[in-house]
PDB file of N, CA and C in Angstrom:
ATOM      1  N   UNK A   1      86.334  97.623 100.335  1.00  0.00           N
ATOM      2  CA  UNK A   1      87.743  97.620 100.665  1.00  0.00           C
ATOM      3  C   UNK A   1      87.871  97.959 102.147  1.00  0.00           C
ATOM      4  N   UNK A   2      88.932  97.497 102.506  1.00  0.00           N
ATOM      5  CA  UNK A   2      88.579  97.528 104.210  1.00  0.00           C
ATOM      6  C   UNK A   2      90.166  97.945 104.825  1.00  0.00           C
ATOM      7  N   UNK A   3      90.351  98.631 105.508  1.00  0.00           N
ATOM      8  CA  UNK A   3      91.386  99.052 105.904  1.00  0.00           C
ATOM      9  C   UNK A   3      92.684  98.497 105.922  1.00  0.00           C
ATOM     10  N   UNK A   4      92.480  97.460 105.829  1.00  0.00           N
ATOM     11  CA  UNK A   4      94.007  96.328 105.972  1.00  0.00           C
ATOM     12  C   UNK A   4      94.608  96.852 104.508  1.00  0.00           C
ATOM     13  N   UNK A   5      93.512  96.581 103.756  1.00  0.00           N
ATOM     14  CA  UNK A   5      93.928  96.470 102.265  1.00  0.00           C
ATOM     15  C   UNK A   5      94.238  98.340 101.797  1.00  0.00           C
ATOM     16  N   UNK A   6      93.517  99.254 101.990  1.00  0.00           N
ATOM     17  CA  UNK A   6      93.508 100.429 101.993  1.00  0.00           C
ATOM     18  C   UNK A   6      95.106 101.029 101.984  1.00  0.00           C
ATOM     19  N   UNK A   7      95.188 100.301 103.686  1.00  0.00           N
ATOM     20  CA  UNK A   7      96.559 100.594 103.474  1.00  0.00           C
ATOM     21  C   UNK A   7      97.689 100.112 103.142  1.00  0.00           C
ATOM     22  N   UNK A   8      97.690  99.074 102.658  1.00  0.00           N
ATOM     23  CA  UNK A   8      98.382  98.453 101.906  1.00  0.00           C
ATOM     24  C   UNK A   8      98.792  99.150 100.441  1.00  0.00           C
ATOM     25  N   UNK A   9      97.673  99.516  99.728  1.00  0.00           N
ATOM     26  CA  UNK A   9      97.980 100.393  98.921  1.00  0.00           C
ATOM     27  C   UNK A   9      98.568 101.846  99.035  1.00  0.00           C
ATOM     28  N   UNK A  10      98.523 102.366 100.067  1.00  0.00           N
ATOM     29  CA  UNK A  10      98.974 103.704 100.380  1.00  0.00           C
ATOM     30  C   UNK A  10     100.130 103.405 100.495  1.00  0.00           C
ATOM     31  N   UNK A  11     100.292 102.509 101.429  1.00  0.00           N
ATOM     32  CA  UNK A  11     102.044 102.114 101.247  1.00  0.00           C
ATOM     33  C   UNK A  11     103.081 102.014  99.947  1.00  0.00           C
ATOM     34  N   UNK A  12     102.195 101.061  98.875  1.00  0.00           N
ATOM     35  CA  UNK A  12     102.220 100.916  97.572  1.00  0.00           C
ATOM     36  C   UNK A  12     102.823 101.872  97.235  1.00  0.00           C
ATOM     37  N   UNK A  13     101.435 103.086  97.309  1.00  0.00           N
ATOM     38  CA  UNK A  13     101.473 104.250  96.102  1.00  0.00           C
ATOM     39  C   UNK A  13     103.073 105.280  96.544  1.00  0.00           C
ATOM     40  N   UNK A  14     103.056 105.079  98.320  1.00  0.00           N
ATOM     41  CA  UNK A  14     104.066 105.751  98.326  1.00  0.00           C
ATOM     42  C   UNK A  14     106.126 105.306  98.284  1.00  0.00           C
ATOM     43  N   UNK A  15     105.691 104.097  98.267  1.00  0.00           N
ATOM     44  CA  UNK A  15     107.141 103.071  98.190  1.00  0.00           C
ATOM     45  C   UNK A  15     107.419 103.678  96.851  1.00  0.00           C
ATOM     46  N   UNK A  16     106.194 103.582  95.992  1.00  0.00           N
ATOM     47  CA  UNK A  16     106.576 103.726  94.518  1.00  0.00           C
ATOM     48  C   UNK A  16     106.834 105.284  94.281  1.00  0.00           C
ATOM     49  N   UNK A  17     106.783 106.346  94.942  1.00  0.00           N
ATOM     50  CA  UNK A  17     106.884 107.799  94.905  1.00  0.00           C
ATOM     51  C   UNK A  17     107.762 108.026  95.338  1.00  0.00           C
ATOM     52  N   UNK A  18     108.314 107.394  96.792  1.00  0.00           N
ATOM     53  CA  UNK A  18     109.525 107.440  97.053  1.00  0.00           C
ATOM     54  C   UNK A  18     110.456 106.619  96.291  1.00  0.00           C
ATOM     55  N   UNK A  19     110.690 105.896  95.672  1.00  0.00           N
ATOM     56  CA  UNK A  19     111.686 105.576  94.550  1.00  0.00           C
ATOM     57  C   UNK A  19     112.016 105.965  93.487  1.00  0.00           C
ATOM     58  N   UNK A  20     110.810 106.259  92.588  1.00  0.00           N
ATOM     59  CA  UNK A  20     111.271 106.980  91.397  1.00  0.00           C
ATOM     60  C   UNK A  20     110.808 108.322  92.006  1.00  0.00           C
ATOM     61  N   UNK A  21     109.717 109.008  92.317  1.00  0.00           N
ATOM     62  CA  UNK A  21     110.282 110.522  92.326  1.00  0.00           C
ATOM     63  C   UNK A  21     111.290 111.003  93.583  1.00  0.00           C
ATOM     64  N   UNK A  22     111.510 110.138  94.457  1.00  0.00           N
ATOM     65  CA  UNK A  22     112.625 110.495  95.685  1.00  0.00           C
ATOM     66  C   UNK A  22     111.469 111.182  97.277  1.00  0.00           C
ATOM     67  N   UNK A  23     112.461 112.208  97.736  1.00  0.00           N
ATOM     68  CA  UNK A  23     111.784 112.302  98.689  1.00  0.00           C
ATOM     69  C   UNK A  23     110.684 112.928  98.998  1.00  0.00           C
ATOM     70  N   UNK A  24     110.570 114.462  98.228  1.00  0.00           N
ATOM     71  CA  UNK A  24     109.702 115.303  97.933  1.00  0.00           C
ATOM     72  C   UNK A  24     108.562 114.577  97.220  1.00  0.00           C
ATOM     73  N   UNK A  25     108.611 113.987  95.893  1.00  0.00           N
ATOM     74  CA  UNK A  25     107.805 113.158  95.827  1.00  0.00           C
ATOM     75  C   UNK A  25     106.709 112.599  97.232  1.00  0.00           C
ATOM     76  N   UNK A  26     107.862 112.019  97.631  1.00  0.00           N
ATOM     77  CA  UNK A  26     107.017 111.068  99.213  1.00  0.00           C
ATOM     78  C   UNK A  26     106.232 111.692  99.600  1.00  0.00           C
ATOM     79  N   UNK A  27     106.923 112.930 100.245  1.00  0.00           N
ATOM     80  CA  UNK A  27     105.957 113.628 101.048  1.00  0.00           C
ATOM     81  C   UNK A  27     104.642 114.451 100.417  1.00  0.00           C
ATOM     82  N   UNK A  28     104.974 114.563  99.293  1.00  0.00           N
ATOM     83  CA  UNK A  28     103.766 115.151  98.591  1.00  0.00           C
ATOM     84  C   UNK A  28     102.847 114.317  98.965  1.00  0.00           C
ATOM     85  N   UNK A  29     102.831 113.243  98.200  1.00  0.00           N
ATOM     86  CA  UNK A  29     102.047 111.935  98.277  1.00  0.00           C
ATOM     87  C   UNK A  29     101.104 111.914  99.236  1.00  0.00           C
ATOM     88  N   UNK A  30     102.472 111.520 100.614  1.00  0.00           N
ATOM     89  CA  UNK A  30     101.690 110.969 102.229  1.00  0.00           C
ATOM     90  C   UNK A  30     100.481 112.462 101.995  1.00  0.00           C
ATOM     91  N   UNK A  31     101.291 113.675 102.268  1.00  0.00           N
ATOM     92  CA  UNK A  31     100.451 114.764 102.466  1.00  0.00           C
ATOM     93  C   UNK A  31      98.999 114.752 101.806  1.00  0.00           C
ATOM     94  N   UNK A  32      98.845 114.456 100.425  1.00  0.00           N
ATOM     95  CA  UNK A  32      98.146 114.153  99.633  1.00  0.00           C
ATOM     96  C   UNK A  32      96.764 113.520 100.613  1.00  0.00           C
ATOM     97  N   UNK A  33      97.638 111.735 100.860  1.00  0.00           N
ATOM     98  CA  UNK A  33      96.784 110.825 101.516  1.00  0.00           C
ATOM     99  C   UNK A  33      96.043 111.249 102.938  1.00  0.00           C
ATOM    100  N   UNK A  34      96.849 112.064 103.731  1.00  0.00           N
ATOM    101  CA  UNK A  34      96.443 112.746 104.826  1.00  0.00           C
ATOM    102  C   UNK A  34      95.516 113.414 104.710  1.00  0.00           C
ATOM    103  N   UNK A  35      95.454 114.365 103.891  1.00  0.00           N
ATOM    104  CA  UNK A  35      94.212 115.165 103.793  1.00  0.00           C
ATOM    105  C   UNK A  35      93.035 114.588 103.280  1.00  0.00           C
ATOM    106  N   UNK A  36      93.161 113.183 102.122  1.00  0.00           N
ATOM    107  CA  UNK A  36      91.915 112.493 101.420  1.00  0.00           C
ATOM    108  C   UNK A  36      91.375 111.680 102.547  1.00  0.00           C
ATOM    109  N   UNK A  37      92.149 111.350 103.711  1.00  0.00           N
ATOM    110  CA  UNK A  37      91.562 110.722 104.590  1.00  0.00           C
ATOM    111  C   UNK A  37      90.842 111.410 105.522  1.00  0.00           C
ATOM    112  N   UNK A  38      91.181 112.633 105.930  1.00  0.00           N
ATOM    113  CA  UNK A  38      90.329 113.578 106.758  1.00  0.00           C
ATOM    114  C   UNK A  38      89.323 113.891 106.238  1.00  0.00           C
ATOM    115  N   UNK A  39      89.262 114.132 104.801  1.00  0.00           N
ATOM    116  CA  UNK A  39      88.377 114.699 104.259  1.00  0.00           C
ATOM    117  C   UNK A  39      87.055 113.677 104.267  1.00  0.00           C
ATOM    118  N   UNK A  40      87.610 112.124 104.090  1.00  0.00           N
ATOM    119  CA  UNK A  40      86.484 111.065 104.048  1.00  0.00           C
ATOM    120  C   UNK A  40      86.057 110.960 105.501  1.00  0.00           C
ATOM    121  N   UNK A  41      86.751 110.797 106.353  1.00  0.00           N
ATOM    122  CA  UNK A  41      86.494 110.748 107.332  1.00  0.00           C
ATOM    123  C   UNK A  41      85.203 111.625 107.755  1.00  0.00           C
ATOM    124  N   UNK A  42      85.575 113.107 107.596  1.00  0.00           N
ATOM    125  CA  UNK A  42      84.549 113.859 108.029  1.00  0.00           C
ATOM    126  C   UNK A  42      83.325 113.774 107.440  1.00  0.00           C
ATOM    127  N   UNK A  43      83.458 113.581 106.271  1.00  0.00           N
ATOM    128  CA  UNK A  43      82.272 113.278 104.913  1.00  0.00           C
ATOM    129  C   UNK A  43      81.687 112.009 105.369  1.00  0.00           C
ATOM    130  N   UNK A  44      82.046 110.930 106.716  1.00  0.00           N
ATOM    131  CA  UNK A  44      80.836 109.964 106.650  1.00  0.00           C
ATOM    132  C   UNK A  44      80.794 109.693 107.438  1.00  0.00           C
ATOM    133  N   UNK A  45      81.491 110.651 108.676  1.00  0.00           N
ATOM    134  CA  UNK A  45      80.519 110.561 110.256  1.00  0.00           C
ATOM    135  C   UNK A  45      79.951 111.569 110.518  1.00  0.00           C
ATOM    136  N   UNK A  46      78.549 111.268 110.700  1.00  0.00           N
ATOM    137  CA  UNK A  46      77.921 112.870 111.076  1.00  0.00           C
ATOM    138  C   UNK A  46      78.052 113.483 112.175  1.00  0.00           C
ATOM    139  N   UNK A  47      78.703 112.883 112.951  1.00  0.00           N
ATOM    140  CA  UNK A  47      79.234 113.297 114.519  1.00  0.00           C
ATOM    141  C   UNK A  47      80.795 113.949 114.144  1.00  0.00           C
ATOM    142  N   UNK A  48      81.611 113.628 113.676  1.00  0.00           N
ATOM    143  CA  UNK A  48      82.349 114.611 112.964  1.00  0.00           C
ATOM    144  C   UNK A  48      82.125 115.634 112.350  1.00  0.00           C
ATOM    145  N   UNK A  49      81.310 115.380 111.206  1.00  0.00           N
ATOM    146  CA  UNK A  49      80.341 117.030 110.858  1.00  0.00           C
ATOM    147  C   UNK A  49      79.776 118.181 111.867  1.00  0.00           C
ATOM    148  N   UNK A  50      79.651 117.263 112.753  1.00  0.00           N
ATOM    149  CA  UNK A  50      79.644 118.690 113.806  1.00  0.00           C
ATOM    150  C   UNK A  50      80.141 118.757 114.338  1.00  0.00           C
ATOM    151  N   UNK A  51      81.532 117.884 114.790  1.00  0.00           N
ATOM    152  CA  UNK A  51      82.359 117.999 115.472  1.00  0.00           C
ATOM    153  C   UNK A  51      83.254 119.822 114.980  1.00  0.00           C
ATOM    154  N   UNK A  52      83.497 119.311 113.889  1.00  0.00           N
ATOM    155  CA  UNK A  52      83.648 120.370 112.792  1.00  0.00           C
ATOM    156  C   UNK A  52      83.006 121.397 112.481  1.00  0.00           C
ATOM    157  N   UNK A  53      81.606 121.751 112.266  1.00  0.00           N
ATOM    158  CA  UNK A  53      81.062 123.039 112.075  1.00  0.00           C
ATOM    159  C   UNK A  53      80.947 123.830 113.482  1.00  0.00           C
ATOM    160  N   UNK A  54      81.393 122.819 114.820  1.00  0.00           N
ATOM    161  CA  UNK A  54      80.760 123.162 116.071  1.00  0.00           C
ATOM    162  C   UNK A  54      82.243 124.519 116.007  1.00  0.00           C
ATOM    163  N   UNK A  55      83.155 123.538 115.501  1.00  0.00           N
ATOM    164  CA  UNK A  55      84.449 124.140 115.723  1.00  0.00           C
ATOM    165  C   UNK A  55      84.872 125.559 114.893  1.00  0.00           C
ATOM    166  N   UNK A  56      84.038 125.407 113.501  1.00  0.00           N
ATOM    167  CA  UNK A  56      84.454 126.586 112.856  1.00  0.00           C
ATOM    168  C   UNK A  56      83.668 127.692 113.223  1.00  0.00           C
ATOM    169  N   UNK A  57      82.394 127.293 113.827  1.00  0.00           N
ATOM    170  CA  UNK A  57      80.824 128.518 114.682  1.00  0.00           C
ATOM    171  C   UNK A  57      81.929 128.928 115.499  1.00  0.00           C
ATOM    172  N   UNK A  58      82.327 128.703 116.800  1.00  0.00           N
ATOM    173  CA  UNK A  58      83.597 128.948 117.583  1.00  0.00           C
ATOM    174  C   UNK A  58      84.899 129.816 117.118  1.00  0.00           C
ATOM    175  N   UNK A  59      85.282 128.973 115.842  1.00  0.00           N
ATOM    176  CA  UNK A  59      86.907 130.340 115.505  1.00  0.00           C
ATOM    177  C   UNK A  59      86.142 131.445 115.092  1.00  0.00           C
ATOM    178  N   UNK A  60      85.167 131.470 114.520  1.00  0.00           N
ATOM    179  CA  UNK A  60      84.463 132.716 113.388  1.00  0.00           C
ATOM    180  C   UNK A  60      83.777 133.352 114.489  1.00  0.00           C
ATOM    181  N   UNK A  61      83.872 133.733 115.823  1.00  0.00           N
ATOM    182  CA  UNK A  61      83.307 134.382 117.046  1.00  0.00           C
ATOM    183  C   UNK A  61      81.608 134.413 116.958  1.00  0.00           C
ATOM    184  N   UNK A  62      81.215 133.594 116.634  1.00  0.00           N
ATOM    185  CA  UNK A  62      79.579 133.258 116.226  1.00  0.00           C
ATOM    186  C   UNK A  62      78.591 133.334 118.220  1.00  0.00           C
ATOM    187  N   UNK A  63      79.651 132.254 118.626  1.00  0.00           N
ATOM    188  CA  UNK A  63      78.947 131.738 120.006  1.00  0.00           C
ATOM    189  C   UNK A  63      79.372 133.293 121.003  1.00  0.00           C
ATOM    190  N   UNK A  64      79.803 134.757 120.157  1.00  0.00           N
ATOM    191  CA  UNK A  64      80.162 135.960 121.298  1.00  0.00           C
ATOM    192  C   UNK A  64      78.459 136.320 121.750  1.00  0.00           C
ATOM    193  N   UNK A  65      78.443 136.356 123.021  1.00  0.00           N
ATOM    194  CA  UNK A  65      77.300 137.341 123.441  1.00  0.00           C
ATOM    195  C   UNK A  65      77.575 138.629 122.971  1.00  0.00           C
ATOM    196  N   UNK A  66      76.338 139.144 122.366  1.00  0.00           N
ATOM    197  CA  UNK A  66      76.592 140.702 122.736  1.00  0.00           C
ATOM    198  C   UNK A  66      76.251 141.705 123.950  1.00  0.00           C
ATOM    199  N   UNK A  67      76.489 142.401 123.762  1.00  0.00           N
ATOM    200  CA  UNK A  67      76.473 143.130 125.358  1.00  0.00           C
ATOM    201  C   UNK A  67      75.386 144.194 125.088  1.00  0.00           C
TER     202      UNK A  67
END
C-alpha cells in the first residue's frame, strides 16, 4: 500500500467519524492516526531510532559530565 492510497483511507476513516460520531469523534480519530504514524515511522527508519534515543539520552541528563 503506498501512500496515495494510505491516505485516502485515513480520510475515509475520518469523513466517516466525523459524520456519525461528530466532532470529538474526528479528532479522536486524526489524533489516533497521528500517533500510529509516528510510531511507524520511527519503527522503520533506523536513523530515526536514534534520532530518538539520541534525544531521550539528552532529556534524562545522561550526556551531564560529572565534576
Amino acid at each position: 500500500m503506498n501512500s496515495s492510497q494510505l491516505g485516502v483511507l485515513a480520510g475515509i476513516a475520518l469523513g466517516f467519524a466525523g459524520w456519525f460520531g461528530g466532532f470529538g469523534a474526528f479528532l479522536v480519530i486524526a489524533l489516533c492516526g497521528a500517533v500510529g504514524w509516528a510510531v511507524g515511522y520511527v519503527l522503520e527508519d533506523e536513523d530515526a531510532r536514534q534520532r530518538v534515543r539520541d534525544r531521550l539520552d539528552r532529556s534524562n541528563g545522561s550526556d551531564r559530565r560529572p565534576r
